[in-house]
PDB file of N, CA and C in Angstrom:
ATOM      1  N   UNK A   1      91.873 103.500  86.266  1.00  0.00           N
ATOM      2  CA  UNK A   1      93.306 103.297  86.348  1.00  0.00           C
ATOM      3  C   UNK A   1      93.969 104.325  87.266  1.00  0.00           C
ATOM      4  N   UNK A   2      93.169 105.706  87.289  1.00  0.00           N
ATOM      5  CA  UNK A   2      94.047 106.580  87.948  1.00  0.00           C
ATOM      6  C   UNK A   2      93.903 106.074  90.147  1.00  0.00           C
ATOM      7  N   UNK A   3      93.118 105.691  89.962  1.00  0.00           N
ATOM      8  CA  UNK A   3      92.585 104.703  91.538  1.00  0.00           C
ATOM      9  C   UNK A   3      94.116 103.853  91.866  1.00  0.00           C
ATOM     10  N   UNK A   4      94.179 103.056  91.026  1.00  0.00           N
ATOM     11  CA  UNK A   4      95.352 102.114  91.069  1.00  0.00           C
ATOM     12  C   UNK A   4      96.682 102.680  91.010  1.00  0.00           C
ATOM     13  N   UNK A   5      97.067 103.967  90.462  1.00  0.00           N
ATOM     14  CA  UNK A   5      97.836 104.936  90.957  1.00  0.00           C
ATOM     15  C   UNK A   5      98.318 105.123  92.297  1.00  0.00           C
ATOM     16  N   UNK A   6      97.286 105.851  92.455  1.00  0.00           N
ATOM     17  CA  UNK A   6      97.373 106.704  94.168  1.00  0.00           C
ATOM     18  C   UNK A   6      97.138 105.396  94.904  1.00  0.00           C
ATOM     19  N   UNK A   7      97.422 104.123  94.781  1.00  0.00           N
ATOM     20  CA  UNK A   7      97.565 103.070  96.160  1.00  0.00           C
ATOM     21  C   UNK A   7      98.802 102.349  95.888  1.00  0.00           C
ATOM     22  N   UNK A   8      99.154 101.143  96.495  1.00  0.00           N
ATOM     23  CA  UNK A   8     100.069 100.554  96.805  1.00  0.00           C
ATOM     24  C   UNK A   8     100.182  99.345  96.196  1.00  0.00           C
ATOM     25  N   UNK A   9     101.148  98.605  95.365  1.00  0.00           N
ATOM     26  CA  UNK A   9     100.646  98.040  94.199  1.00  0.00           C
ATOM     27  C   UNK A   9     102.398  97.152  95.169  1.00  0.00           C
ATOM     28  N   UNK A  10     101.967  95.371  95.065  1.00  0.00           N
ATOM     29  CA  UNK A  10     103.097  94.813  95.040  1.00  0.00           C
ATOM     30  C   UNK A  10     102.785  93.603  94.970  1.00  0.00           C
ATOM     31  N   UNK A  11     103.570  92.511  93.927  1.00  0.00           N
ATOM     32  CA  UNK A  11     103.564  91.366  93.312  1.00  0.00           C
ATOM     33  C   UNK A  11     103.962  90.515  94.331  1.00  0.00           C
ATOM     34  N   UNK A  12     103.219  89.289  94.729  1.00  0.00           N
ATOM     35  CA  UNK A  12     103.284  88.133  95.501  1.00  0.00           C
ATOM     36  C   UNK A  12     103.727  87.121  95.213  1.00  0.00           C
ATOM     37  N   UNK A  13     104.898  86.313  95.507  1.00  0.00           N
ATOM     38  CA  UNK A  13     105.187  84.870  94.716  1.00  0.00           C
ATOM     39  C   UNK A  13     104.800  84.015  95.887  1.00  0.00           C
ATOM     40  N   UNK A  14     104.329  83.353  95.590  1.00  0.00           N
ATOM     41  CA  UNK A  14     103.679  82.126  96.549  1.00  0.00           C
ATOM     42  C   UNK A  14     103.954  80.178  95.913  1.00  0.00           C
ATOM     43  N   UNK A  15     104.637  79.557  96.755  1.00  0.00           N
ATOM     44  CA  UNK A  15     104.828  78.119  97.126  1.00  0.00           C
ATOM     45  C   UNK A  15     104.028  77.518  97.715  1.00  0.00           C
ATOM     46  N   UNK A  16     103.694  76.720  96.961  1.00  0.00           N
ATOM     47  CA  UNK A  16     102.419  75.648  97.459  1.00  0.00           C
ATOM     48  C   UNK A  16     102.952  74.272  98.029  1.00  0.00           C
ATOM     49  N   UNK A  17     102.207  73.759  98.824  1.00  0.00           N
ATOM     50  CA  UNK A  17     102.235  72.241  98.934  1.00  0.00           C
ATOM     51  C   UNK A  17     101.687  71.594  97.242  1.00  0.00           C
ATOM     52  N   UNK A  18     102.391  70.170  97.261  1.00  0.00           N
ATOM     53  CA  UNK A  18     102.120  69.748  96.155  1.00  0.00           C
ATOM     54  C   UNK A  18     101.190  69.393  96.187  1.00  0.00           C
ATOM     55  N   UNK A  19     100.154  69.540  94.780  1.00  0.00           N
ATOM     56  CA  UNK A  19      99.127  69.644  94.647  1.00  0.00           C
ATOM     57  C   UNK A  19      97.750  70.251  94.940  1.00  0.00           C
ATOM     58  N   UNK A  20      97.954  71.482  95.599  1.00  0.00           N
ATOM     59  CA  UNK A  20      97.089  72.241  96.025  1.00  0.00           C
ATOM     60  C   UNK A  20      97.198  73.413  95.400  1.00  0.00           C
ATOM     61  N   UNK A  21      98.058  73.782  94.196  1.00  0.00           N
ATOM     62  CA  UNK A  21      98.314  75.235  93.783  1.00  0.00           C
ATOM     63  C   UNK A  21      96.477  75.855  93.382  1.00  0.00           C
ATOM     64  N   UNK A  22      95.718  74.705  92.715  1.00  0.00           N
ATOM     65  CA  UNK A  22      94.380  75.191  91.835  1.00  0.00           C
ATOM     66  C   UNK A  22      93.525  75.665  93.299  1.00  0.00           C
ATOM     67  N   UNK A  23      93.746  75.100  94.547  1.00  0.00           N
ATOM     68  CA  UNK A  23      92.865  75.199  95.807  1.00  0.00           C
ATOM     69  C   UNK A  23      93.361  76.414  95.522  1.00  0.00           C
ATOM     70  N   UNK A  24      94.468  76.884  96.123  1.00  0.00           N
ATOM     71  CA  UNK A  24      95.066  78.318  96.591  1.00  0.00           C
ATOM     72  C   UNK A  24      94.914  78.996  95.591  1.00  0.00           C
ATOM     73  N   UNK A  25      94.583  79.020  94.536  1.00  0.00           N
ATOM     74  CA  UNK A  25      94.530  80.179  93.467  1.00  0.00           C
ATOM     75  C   UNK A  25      92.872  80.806  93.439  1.00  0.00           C
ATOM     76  N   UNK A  26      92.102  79.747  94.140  1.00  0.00           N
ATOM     77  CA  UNK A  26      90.520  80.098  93.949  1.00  0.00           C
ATOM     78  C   UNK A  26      90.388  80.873  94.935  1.00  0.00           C
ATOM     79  N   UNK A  27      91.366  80.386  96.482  1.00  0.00           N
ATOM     80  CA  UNK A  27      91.261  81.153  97.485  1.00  0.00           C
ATOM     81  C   UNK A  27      91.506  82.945  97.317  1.00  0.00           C
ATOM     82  N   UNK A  28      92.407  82.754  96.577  1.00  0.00           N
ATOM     83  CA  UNK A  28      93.310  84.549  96.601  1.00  0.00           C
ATOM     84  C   UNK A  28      92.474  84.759  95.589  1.00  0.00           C
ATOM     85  N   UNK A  29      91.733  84.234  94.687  1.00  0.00           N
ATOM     86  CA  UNK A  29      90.614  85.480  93.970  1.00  0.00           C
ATOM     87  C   UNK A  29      89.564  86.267  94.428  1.00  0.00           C
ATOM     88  N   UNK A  30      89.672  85.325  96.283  1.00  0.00           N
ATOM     89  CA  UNK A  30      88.230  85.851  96.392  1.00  0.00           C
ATOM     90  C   UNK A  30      88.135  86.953  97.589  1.00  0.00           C
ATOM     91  N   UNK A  31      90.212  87.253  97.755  1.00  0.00           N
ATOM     92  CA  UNK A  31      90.372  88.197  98.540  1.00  0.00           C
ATOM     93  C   UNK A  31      90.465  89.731  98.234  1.00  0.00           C
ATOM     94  N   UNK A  32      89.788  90.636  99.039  1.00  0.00           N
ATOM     95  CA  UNK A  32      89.677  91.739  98.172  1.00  0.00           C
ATOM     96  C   UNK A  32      91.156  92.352  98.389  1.00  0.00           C
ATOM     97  N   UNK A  33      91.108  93.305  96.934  1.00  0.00           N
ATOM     98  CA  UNK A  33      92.576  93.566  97.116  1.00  0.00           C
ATOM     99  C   UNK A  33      93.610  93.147  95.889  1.00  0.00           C
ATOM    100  N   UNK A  34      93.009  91.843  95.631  1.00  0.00           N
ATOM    101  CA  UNK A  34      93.878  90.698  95.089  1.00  0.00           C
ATOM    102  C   UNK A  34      93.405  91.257  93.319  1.00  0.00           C
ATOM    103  N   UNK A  35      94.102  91.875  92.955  1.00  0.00           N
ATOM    104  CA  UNK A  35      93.826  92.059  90.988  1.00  0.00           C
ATOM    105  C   UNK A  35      93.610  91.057  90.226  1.00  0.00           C
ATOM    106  N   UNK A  36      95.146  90.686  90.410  1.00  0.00           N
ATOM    107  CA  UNK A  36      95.410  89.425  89.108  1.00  0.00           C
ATOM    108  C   UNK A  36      95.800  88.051  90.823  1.00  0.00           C
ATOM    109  N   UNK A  37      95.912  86.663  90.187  1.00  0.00           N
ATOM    110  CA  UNK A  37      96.430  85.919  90.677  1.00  0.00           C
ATOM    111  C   UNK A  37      96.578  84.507  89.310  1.00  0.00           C
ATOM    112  N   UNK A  38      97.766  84.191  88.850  1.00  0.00           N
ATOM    113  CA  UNK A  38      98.469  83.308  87.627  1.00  0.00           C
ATOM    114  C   UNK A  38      99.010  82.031  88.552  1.00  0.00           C
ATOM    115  N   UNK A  39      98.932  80.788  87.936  1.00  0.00           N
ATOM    116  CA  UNK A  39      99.596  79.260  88.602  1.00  0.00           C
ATOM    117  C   UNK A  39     101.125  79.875  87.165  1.00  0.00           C
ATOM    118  N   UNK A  40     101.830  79.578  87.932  1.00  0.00           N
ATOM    119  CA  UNK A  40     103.501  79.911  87.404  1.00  0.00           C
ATOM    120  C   UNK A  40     103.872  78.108  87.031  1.00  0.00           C
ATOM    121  N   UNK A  41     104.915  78.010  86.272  1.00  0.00           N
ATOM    122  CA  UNK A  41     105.662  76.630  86.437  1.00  0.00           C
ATOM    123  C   UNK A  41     106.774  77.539  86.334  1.00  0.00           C
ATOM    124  N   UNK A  42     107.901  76.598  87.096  1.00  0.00           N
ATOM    125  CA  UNK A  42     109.179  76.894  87.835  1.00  0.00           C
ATOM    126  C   UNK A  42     109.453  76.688  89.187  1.00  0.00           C
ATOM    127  N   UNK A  43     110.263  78.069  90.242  1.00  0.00           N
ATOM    128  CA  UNK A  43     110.565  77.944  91.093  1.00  0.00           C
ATOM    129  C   UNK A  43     109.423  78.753  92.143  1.00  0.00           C
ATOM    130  N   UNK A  44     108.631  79.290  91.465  1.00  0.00           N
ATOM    131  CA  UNK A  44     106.859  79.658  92.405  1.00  0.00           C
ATOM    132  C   UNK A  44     105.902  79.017  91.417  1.00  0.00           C
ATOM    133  N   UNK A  45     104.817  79.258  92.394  1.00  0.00           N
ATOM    134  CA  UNK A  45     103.775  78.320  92.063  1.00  0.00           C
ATOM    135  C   UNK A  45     102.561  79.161  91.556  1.00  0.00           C
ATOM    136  N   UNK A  46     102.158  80.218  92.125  1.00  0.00           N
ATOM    137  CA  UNK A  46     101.418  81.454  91.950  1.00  0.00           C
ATOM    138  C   UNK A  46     101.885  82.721  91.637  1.00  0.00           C
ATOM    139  N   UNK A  47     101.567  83.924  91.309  1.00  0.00           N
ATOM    140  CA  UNK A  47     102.038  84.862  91.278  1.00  0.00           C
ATOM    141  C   UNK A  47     100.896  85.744  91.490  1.00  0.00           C
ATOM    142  N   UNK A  48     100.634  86.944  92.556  1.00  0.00           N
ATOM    143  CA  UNK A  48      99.245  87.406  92.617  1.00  0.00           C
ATOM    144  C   UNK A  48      99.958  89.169  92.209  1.00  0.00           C
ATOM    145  N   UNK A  49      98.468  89.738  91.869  1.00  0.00           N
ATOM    146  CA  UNK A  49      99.368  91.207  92.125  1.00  0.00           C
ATOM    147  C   UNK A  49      98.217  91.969  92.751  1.00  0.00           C
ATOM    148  N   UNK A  50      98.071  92.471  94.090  1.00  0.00           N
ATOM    149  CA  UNK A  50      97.710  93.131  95.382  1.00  0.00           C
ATOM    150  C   UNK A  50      97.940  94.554  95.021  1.00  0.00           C
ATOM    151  N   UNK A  51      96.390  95.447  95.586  1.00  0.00           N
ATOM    152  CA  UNK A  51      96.760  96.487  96.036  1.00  0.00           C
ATOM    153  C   UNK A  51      96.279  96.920  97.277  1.00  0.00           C
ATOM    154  N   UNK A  52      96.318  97.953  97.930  1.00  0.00           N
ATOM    155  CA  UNK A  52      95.735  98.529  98.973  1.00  0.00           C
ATOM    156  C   UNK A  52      96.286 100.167  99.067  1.00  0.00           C
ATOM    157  N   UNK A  53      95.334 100.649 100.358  1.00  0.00           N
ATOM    158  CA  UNK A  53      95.866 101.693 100.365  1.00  0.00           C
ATOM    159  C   UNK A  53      97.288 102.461 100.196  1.00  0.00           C
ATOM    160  N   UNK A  54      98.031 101.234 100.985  1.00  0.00           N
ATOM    161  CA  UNK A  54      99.537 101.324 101.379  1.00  0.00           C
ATOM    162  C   UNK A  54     100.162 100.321 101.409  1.00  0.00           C
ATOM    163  N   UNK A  55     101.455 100.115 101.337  1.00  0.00           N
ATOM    164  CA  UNK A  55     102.078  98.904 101.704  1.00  0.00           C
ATOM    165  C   UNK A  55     101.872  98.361 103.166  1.00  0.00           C
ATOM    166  N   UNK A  56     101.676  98.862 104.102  1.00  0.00           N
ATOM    167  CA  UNK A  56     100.967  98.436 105.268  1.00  0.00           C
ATOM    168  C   UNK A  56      99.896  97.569 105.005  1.00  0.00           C
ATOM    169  N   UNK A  57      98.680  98.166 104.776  1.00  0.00           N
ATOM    170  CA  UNK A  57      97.416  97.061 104.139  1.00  0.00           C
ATOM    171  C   UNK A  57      97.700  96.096 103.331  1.00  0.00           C
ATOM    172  N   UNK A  58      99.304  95.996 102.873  1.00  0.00           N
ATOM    173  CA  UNK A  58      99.442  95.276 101.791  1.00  0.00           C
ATOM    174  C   UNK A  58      99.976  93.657 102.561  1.00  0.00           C
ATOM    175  N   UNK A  59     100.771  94.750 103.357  1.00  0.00           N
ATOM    176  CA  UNK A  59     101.542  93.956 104.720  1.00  0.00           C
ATOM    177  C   UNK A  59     100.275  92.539 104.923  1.00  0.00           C
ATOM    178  N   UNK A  60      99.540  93.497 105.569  1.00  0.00           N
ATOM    179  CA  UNK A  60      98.587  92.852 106.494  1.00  0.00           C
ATOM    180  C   UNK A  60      97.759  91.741 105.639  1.00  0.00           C
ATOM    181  N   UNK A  61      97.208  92.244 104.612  1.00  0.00           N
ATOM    182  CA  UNK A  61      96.410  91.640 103.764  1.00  0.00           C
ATOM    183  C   UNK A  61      97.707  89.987 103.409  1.00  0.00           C
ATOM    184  N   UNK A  62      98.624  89.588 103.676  1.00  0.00           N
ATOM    185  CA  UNK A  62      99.655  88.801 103.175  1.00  0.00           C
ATOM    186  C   UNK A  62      99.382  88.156 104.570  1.00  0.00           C
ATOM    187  N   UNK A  63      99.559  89.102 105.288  1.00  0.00           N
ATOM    188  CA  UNK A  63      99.676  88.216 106.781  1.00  0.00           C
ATOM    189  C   UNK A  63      98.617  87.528 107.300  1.00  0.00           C
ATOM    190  N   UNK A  64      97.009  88.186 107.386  1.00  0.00           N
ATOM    191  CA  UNK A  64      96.399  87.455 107.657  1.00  0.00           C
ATOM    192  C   UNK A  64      95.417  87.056 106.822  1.00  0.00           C
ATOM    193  N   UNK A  65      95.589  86.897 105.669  1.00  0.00           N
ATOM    194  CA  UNK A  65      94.527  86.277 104.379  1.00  0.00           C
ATOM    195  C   UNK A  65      95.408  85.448 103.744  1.00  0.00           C
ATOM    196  N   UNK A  66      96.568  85.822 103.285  1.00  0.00           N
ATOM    197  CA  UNK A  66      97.310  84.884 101.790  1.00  0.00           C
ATOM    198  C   UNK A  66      97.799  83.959 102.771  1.00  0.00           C
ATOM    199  N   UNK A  67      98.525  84.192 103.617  1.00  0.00           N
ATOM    200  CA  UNK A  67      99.181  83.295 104.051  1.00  0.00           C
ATOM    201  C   UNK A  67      98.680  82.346 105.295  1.00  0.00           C
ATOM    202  N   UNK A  68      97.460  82.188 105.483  1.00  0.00           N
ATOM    203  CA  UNK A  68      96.463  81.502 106.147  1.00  0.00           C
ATOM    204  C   UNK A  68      95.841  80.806 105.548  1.00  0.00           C
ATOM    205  N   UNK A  69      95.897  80.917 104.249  1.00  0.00           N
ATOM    206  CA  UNK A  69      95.499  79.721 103.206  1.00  0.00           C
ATOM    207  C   UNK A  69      95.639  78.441 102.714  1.00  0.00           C
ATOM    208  N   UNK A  70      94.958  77.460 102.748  1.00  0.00           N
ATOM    209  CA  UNK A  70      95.955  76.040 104.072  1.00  0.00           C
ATOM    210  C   UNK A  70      96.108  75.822 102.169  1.00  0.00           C
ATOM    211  N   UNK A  71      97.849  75.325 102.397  1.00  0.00           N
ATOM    212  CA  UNK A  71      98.490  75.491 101.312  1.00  0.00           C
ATOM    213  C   UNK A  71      99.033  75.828 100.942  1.00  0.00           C
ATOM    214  N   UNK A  72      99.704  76.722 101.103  1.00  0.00           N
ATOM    215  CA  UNK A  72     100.702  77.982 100.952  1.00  0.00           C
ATOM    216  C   UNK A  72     101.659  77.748 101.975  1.00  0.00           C
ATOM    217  N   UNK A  73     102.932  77.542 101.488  1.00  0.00           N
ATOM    218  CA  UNK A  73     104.014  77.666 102.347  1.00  0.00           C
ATOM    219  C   UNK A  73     105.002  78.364 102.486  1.00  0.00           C
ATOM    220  N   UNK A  74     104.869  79.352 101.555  1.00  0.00           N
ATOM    221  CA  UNK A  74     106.085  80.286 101.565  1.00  0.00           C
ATOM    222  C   UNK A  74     105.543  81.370 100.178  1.00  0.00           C
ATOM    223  N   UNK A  75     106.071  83.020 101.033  1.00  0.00           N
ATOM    224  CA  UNK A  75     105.603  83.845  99.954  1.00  0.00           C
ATOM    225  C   UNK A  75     106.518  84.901 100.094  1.00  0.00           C
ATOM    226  N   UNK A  76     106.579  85.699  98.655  1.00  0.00           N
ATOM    227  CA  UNK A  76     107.536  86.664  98.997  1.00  0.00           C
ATOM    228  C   UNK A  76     107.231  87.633  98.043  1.00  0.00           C
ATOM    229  N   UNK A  77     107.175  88.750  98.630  1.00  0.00           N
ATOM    230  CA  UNK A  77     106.778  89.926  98.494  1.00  0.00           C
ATOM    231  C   UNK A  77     107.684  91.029  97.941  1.00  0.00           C
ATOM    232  N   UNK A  78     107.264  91.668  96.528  1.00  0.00           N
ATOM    233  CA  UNK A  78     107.865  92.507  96.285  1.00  0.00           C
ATOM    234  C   UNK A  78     107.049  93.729  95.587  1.00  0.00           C
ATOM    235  N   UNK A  79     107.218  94.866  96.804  1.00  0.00           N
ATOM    236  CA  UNK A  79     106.341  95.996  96.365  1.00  0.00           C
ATOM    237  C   UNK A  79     107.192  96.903  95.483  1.00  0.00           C
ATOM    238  N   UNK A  80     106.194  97.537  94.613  1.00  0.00           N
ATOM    239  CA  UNK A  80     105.970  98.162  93.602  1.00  0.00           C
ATOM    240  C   UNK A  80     106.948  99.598  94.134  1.00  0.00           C
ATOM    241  N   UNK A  81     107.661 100.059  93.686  1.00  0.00           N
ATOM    242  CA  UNK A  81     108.427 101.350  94.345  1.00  0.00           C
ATOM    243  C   UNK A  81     108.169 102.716  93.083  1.00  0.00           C
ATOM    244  N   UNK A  82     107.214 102.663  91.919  1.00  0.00           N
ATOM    245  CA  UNK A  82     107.407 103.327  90.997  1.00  0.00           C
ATOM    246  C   UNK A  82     106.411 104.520  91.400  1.00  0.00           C
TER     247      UNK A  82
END
């Protein structure tokens, strides 16, 4: 736990195309980085929670892994400030 401390910790909400939320949820388990990832009902579809070194890696890891995931149409990011 003290690992998960000293890095960069921030919760992902992610929008799916319909019917693909179960595709995209197998995808983001198998990205490293990726802790938790939950199928939501409401106004998101997923909810993942990411760490990395920094919010930079966290950046990146969104930019070119989560959101290259054919399926995913919209995500929004809110890092951890504690």
């Amino acid at each position: 736990m003290s690992a998960e401390h000293s890095a960069a910790v921030a919760y992902v909400l992610i929008n799916c195309d319909i019917g693909k939320e179960k595709e995209v949820l197998e995808e983001l388990k198998k990205i490293p980085g990726v802790i938790e990832a939950h199928l939501l009902y409401g106004v998101y579809d997923i909810i993942v929670k990411a760490t990395g070194k920094n919010n930079t890696e966290i950046r990146e890891m969104i930019l070119t892994k989560i959101r290259r995931i054919p399926g995913v149409k919209r995500t929004l990011t809110m890092p951890v400030v504690e």
